[in-house]
N, C-alpha and C. Protein backbone atom coordinates (compact mmCIF):
# COMPACT_ATOMS: atom_id res chain seq x y z
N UNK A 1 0.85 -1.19 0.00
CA UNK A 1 0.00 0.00 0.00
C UNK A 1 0.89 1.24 0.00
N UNK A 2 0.39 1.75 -0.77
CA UNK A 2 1.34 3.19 -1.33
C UNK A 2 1.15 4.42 0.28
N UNK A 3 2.41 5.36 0.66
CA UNK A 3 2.28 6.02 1.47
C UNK A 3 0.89 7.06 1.25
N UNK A 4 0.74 7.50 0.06
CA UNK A 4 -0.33 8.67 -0.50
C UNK A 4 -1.91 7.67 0.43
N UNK A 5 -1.72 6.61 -0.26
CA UNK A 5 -3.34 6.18 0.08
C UNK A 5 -3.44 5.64 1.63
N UNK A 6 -2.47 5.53 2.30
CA UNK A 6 -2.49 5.21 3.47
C UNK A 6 -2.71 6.10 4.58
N UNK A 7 -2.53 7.02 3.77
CA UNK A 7 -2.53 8.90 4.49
C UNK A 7 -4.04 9.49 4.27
N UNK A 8 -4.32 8.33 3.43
CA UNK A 8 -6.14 9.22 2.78
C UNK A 8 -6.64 8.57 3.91
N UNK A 9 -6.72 7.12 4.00
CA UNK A 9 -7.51 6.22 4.69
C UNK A 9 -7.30 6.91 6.12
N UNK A 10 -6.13 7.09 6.85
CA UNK A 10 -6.60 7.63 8.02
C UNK A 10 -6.84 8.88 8.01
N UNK A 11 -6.79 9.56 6.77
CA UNK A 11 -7.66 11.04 7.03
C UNK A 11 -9.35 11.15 7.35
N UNK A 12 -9.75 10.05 6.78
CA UNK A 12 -10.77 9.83 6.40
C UNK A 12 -11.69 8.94 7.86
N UNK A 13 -10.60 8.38 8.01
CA UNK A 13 -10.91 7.47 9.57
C UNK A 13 -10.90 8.63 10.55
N UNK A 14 -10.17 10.17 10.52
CA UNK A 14 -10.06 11.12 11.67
C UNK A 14 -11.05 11.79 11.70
N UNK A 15 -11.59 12.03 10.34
CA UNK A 15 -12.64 12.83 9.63
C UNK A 15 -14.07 12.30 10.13
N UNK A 16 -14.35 10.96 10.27
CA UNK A 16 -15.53 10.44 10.88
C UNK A 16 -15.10 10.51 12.18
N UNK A 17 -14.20 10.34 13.30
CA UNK A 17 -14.07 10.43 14.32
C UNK A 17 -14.73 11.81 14.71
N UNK A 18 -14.19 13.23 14.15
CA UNK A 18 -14.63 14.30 14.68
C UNK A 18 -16.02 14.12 14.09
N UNK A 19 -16.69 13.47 13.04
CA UNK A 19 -18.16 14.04 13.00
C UNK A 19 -18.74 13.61 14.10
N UNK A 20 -18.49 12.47 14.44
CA UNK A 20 -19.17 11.50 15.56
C UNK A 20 -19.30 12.22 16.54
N UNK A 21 -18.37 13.13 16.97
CA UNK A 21 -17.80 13.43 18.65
C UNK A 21 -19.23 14.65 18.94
N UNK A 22 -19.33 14.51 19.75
CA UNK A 22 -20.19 15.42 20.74
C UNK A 22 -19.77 17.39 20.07
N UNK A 23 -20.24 17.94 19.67
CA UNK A 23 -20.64 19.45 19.39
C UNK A 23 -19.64 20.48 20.20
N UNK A 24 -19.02 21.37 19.86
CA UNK A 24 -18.13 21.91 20.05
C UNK A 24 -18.65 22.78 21.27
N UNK A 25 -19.42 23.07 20.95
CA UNK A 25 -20.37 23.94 22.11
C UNK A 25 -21.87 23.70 22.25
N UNK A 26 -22.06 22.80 23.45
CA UNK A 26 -23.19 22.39 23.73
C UNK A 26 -24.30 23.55 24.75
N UNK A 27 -23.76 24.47 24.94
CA UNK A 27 -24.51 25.29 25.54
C UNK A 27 -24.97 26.39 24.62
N UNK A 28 -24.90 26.39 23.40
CA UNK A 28 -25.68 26.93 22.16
C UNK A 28 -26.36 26.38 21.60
N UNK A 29 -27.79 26.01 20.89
CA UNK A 29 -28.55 24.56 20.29
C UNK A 29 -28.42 25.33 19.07
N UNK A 30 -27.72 27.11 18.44
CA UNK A 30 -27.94 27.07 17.36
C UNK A 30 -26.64 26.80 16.46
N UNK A 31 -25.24 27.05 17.45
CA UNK A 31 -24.46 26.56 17.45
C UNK A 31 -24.08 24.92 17.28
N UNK A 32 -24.89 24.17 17.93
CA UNK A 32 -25.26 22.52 17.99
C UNK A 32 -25.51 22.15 16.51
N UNK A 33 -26.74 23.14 16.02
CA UNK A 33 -27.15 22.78 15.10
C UNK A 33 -26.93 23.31 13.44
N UNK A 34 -25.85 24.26 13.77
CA UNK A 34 -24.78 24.47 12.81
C UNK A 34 -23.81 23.67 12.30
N UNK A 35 -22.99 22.98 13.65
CA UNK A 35 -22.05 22.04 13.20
C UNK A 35 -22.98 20.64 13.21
N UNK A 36 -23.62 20.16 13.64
CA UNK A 36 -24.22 19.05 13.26
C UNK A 36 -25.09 19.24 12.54
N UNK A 37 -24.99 19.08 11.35
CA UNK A 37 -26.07 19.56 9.81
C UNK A 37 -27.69 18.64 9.93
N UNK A 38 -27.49 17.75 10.34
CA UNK A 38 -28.80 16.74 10.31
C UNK A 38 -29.58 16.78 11.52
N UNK A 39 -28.80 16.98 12.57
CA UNK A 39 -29.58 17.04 13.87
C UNK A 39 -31.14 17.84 14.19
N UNK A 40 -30.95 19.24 13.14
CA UNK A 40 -32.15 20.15 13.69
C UNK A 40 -32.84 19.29 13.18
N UNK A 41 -32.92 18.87 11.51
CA UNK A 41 -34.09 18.03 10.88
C UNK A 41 -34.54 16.96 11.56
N UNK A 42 -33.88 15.98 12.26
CA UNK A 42 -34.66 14.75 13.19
C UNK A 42 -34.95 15.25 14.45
N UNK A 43 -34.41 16.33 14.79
CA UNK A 43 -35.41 16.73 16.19
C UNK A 43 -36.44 17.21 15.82
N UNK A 44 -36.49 18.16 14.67
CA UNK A 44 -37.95 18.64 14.36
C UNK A 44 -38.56 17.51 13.87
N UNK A 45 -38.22 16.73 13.48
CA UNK A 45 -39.24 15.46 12.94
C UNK A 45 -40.03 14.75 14.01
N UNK A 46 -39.25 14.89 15.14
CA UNK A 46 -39.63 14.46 16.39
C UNK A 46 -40.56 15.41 16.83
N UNK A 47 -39.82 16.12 17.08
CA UNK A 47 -41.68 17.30 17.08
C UNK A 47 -42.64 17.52 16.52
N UNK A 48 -42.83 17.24 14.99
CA UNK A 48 -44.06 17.40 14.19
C UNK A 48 -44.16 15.61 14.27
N UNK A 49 -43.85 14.74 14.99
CA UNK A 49 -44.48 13.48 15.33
C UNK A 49 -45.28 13.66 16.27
N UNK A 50 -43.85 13.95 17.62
CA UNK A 50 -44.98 13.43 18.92
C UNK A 50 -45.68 14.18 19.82
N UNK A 51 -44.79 15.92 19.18
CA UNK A 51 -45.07 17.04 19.56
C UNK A 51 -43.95 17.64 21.25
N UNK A 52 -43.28 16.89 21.48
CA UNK A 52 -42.32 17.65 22.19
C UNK A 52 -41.44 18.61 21.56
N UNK A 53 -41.14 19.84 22.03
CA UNK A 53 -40.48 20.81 21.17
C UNK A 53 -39.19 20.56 21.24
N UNK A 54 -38.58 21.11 20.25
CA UNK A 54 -37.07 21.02 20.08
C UNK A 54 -36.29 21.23 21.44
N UNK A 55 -36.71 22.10 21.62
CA UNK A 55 -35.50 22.84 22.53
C UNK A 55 -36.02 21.80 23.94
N UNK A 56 -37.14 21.14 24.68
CA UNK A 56 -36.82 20.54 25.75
C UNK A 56 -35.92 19.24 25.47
N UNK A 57 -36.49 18.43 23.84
CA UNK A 57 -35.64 17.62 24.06
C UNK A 57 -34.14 17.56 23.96
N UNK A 58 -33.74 18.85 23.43
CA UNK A 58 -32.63 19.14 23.63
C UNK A 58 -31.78 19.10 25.25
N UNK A 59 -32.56 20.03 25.45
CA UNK A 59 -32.18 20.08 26.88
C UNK A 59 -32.32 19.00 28.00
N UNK A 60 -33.30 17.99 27.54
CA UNK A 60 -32.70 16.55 28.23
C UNK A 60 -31.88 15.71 27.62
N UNK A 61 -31.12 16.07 26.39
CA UNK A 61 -30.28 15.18 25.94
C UNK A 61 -28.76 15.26 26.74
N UNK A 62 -28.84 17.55 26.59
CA UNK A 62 -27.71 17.84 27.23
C UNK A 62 -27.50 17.52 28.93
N UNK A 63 -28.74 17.15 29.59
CA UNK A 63 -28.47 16.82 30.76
C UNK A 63 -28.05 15.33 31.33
N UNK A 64 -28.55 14.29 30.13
CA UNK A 64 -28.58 13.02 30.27
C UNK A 64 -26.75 12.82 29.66
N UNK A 65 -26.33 13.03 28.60
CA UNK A 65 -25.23 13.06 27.91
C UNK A 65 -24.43 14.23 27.91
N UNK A 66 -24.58 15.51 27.45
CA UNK A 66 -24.00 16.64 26.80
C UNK A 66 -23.80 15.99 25.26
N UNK A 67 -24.82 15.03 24.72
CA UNK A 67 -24.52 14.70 23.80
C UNK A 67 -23.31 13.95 23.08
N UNK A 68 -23.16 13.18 24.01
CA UNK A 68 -22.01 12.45 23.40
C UNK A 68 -22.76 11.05 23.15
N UNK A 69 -22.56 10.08 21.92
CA UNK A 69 -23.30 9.24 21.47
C UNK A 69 -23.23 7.76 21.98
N UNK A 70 -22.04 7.49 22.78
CA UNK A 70 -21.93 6.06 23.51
C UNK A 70 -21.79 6.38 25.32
N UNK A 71 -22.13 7.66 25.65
CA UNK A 71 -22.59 7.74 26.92
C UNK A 71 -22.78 6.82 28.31
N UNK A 72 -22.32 6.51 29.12
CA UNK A 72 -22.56 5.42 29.75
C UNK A 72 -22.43 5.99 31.58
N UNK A 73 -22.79 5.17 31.94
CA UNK A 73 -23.22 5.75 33.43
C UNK A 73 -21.89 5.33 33.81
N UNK A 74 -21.42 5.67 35.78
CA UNK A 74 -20.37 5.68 36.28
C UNK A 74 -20.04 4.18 36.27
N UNK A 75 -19.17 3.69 36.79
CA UNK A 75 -18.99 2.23 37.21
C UNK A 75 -18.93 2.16 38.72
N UNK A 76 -19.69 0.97 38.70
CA UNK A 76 -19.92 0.50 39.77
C UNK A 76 -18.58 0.10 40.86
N UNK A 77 -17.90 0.20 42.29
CA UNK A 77 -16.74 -0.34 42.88
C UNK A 77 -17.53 -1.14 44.15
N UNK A 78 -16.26 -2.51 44.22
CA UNK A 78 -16.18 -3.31 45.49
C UNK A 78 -15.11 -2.43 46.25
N UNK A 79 -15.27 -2.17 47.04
CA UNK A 79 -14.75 -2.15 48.24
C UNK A 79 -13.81 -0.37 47.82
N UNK A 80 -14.19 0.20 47.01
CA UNK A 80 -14.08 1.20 46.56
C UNK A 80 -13.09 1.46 45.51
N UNK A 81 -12.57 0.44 44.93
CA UNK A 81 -11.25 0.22 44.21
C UNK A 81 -11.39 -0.69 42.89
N UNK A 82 -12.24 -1.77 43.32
CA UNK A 82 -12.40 -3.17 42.37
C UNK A 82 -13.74 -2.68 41.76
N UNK A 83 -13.44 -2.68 39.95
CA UNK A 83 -14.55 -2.41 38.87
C UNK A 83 -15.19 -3.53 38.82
N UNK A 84 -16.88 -2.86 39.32
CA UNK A 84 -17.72 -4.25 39.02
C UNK A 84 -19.06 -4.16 37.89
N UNK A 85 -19.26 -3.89 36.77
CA UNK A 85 -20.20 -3.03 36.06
C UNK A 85 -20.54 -1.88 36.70
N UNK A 86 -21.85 -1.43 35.86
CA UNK A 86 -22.04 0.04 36.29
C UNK A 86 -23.44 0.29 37.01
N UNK A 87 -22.89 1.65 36.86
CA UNK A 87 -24.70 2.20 38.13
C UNK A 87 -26.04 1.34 37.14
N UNK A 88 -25.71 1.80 35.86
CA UNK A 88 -27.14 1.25 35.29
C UNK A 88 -27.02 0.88 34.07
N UNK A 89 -27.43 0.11 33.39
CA UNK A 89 -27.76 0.06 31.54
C UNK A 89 -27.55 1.26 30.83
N UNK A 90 -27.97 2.26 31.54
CA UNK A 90 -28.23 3.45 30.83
C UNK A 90 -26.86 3.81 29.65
N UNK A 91 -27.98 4.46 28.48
CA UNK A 91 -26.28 4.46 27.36
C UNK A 91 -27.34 5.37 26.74
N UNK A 92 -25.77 6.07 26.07
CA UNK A 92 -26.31 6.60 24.55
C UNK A 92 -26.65 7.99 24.58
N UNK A 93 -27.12 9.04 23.93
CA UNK A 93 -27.32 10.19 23.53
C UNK A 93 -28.31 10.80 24.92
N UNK A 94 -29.35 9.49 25.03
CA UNK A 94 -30.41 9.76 25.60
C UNK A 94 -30.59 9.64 27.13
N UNK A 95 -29.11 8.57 27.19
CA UNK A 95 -29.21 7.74 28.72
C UNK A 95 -30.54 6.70 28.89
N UNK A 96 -30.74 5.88 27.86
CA UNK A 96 -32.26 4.97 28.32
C UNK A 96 -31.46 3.53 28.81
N UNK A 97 -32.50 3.38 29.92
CA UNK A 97 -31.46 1.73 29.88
C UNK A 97 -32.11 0.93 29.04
N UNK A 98 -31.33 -0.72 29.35
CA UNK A 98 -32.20 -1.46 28.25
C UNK A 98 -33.56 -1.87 28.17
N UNK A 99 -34.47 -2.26 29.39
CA UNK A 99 -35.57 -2.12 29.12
C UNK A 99 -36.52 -1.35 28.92
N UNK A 100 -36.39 -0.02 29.20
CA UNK A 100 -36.80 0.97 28.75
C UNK A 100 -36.95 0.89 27.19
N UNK A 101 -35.59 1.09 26.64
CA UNK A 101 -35.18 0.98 25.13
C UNK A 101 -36.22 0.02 24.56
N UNK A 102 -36.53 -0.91 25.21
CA UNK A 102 -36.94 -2.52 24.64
C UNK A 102 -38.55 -2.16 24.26
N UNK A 103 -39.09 -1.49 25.52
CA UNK A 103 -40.23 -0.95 25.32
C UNK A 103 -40.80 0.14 24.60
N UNK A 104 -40.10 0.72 24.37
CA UNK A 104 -39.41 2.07 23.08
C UNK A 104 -40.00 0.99 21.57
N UNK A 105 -38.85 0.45 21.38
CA UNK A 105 -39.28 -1.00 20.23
C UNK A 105 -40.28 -1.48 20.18
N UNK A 106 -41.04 -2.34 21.17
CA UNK A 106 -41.95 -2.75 20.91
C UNK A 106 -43.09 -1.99 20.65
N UNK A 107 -42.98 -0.61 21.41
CA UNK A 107 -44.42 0.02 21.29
C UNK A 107 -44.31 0.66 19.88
N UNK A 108 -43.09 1.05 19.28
CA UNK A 108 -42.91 2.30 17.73
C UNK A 108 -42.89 1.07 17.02
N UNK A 109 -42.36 -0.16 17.18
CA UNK A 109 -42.14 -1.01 15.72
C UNK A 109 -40.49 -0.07 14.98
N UNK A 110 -39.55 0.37 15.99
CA UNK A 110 -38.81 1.14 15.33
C UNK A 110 -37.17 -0.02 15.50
N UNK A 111 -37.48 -1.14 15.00
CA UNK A 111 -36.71 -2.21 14.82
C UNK A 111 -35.17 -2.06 15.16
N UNK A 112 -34.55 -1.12 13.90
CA UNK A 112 -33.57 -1.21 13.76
C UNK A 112 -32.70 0.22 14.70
N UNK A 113 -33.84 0.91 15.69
CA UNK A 113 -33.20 2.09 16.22
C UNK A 113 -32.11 1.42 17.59
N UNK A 114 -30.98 2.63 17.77
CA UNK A 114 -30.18 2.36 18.34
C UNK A 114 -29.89 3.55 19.19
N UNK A 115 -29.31 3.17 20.78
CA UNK A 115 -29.33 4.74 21.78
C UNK A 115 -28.25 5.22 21.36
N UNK A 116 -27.25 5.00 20.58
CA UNK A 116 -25.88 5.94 19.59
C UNK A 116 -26.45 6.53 18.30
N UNK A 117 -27.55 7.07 18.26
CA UNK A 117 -27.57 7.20 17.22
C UNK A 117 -28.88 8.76 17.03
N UNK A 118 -28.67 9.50 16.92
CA UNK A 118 -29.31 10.64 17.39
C UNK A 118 -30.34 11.09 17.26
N UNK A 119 -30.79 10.78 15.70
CA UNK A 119 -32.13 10.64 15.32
C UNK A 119 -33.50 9.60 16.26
N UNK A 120 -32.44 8.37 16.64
CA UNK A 120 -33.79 7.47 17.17
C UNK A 120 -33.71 7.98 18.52
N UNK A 121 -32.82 8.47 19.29
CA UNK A 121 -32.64 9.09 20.92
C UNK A 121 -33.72 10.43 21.10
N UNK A 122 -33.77 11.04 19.43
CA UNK A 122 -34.46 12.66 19.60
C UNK A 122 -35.84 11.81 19.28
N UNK A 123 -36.06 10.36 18.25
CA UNK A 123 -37.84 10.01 18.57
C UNK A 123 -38.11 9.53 20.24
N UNK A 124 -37.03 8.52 20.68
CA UNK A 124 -36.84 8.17 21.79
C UNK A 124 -37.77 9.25 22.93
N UNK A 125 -37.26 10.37 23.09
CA UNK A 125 -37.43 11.45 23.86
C UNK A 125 -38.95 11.69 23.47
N UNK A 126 -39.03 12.19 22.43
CA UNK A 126 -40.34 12.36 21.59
C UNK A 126 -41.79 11.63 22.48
N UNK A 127 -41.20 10.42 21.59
CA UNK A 127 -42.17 9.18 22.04
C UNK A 127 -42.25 8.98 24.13
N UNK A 128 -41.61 9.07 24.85
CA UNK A 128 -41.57 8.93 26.10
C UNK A 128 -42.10 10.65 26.51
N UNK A 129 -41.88 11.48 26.13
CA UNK A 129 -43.20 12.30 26.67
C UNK A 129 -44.17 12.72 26.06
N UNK A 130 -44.35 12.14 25.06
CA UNK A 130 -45.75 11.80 24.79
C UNK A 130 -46.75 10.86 25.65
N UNK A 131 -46.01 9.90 25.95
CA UNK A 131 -46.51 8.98 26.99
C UNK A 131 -46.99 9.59 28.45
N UNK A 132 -45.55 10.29 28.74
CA UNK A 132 -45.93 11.21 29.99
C UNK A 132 -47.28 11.96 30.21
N UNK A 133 -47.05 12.69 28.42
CA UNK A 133 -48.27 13.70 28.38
C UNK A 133 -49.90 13.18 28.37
N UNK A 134 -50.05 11.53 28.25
CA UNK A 134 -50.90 10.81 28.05
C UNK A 134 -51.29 10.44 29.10
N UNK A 135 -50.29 9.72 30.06
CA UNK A 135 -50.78 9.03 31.78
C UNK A 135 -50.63 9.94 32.44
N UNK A 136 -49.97 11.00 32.60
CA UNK A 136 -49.48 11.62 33.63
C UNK A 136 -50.17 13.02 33.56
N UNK A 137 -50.55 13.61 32.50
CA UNK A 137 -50.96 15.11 32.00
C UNK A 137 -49.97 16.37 31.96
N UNK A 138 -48.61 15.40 31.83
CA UNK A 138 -47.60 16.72 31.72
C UNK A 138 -47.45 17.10 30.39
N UNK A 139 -47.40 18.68 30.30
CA UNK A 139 -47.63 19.17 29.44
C UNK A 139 -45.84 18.74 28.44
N UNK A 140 -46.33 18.91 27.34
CA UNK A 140 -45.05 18.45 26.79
C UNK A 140 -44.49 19.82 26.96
N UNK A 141 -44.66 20.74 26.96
CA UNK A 141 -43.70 21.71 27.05
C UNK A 141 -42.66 21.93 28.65
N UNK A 142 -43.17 21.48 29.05
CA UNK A 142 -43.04 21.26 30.81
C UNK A 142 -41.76 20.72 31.01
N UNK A 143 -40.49 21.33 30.35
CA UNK A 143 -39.35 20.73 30.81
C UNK A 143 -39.13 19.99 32.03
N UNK A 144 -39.36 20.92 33.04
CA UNK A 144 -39.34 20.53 34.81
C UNK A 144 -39.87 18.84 34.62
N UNK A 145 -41.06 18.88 34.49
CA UNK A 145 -41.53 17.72 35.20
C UNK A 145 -41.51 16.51 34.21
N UNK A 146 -41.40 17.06 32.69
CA UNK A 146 -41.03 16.20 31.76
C UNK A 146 -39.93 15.37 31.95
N UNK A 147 -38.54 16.15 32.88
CA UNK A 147 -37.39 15.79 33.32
C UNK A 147 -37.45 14.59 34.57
N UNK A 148 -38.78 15.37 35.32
CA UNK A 148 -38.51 13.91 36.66
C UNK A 148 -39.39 12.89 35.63
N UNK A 149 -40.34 12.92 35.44
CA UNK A 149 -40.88 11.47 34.84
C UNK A 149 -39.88 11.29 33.94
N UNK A 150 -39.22 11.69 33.61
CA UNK A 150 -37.87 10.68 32.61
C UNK A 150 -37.09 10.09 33.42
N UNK A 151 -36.88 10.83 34.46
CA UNK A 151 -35.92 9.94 35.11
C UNK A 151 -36.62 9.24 36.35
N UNK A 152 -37.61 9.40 36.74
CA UNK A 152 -37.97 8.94 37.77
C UNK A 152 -38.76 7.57 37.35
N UNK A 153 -39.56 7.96 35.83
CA UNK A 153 -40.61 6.50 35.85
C UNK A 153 -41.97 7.29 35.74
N UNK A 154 -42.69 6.67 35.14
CA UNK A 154 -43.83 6.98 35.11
C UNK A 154 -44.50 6.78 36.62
N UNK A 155 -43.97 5.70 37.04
CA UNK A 155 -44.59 5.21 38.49
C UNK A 155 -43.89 6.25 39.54
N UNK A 156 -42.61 6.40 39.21
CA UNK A 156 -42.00 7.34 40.07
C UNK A 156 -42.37 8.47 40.56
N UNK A 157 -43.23 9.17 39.07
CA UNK A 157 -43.38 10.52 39.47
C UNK A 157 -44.98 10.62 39.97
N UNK A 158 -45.79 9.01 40.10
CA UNK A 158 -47.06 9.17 40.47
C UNK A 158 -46.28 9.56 42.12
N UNK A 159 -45.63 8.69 42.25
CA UNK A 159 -45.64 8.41 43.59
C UNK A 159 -44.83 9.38 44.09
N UNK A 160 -44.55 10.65 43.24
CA UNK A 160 -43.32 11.83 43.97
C UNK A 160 -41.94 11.40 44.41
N UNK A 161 -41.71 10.24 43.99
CA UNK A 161 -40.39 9.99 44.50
C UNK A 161 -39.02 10.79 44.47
N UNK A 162 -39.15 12.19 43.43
CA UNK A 162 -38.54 12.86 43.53
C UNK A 162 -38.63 14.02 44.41
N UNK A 163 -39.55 14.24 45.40
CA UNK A 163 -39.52 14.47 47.01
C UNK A 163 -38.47 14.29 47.98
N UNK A 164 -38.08 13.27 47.71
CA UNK A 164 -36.72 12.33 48.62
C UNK A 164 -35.56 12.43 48.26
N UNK A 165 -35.31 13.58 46.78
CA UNK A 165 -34.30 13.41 46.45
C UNK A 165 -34.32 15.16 45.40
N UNK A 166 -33.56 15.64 46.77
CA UNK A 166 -33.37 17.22 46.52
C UNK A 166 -32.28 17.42 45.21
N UNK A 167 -31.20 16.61 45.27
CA UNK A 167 -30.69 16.49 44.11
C UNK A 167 -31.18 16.53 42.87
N UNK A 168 -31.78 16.03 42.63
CA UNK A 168 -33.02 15.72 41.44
C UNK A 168 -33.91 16.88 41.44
N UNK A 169 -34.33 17.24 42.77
CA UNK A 169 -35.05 18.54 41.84
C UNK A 169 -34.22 19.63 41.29
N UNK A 170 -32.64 19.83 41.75
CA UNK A 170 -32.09 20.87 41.25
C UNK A 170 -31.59 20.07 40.02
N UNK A 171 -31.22 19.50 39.94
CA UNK A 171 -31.27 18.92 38.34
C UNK A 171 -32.36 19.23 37.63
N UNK A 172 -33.35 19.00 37.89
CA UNK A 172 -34.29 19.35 36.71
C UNK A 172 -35.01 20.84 36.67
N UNK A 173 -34.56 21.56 37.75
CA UNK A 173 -34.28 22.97 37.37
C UNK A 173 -33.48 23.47 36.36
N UNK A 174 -32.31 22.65 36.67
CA UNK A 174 -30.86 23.02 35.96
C UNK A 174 -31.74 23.05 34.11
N UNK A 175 -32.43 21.46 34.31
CA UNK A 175 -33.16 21.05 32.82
C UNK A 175 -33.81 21.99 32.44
N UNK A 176 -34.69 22.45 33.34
CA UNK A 176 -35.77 23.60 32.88
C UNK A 176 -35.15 25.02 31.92
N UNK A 177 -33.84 25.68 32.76
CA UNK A 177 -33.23 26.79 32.54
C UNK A 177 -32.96 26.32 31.20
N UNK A 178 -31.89 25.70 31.00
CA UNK A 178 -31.16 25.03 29.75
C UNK A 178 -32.72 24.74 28.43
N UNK A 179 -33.90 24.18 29.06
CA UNK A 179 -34.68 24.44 28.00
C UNK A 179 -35.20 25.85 27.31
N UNK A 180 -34.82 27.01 28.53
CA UNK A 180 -35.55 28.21 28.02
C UNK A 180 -34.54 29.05 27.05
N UNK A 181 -33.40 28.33 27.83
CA UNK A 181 -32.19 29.27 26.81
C UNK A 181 -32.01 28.49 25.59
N UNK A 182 -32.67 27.38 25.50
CA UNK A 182 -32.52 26.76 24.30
C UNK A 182 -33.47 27.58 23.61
N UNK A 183 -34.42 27.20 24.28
CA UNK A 183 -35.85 27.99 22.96
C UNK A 183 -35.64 29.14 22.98
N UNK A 184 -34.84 30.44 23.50
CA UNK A 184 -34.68 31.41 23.33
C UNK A 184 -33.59 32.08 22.05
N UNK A 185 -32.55 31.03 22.12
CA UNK A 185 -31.77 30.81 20.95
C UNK A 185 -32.22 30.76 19.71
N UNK A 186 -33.17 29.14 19.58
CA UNK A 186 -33.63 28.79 18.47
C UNK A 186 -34.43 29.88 18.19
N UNK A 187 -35.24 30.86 18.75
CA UNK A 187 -35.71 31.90 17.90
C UNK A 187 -34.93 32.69 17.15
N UNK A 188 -33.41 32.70 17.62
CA UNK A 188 -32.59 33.65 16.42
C UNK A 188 -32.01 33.22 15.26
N UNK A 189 -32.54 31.74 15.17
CA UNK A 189 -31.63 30.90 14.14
C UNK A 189 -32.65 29.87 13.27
N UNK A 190 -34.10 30.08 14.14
CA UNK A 190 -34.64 28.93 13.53
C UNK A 190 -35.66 29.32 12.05
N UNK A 191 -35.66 30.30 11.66
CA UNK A 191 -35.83 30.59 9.97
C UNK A 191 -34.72 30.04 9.27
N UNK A 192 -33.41 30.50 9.45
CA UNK A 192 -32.62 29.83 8.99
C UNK A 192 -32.40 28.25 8.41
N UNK A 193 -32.67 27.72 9.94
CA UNK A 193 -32.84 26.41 10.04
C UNK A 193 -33.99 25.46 9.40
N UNK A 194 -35.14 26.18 9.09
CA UNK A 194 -35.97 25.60 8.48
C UNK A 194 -36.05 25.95 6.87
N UNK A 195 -35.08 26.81 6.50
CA UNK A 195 -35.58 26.77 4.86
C UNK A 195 -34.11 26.48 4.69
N UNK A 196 -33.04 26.29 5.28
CA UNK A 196 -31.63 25.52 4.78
C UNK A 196 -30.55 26.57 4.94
N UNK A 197 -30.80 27.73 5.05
CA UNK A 197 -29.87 28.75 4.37
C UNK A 197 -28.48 28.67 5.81
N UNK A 198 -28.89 28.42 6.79
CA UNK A 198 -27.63 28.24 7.77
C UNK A 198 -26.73 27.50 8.19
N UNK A 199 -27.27 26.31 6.78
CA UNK A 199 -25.87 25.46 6.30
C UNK A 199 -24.82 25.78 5.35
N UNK A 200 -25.10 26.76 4.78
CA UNK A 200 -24.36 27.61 3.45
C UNK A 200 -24.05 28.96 3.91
């Protein structure tokens, strides 16, 4: 193999590495959605599906991940030293564990979706507060509480379990803020974004 083509191949191997990687600046969604060219279109697809708006599910992606696509929870220690798996299943863009995910599948028929993969994490989100918005009556716009029933469970948040755990509500404050500055953004960018011109 010639030096020239051996120099393409890992250009090309570095070149998908940086597309893959998590957004240069995740505390901008118009910035987000500048350098990641495809992203606005499957979140909005997700919104004219299930009707959650862009900007919350944004803002639980950035709280679950910061958007990085193989995401994985802490690892678990014996005796504070010895690696024994991790806190949870949880993976991916979205943080879903696996049965969650499983039930994701069975209920969309969305076969071949995967939690690395950004498009099915932004229906993912979609589809799970829609559900919320169905059993529970949270409004999909409702970052706050959209945030504890994601993480708490549908059962969780009947039962307030995020009461017991002050942590969690400032987290999903944290979620709430991060959704308003999202949607406050996307108003300066999102003409752009919908007729193409802020990819060129």
């Amino acid at each position: 193999m010639s030096l020239t083509r051996l120099l393409l191949i890992i250009s090309l191997f570095a070149l998908v590495g940086c597309a893959s990687g998590p957004p240069k600046n995740v505390n901008d969604v118009c910035s987000i959605f500048k350098e990641k060219d495809d992203w606005y279109e499957h979140a909005n697809d997700s919104f004219e599906k299930w009707g959650v708006p862009v900007h919350v599910q944004m803002a639980i992606m950035w709280q679950e991940s910061r958007f990085q696509a193989e995401a994985k929870t802490p690892r678990d220690w014996i005796l504070g030293f010895i690696p024994y798996g991790r806190v949870s299943s949880a993976y991916g863009y979205a943080q879903v564990k696996d049965g969650t995910w499983d039930w994701y599948i069975d209920q969309t028929g969305n076969w071949g979706a995967d939690r690395d993969d950004f498009e099915d994490a932004t229906d993912f989100i979609g589809w799970y507060g829609t559900y919320s918005q169905k059993t529970l009556g949270i409004s999909k716009w409702d970052a706050y509480n959209q945030y504890l029933a994601y993480h708490e469970g549908h059962g969780g948040w009947k039962r307030k379990t995020y009461n017991k755990k002050p942590w969690l509500i400032k987290v999903s404050k944290k979620v709430k803020r991060k959704a308003a500055i999202y949607d406050k953004q996307l108003r300066r960018c999102k003409d752009d974004l919908d007729d193409g011109s802020w990819f060129w």
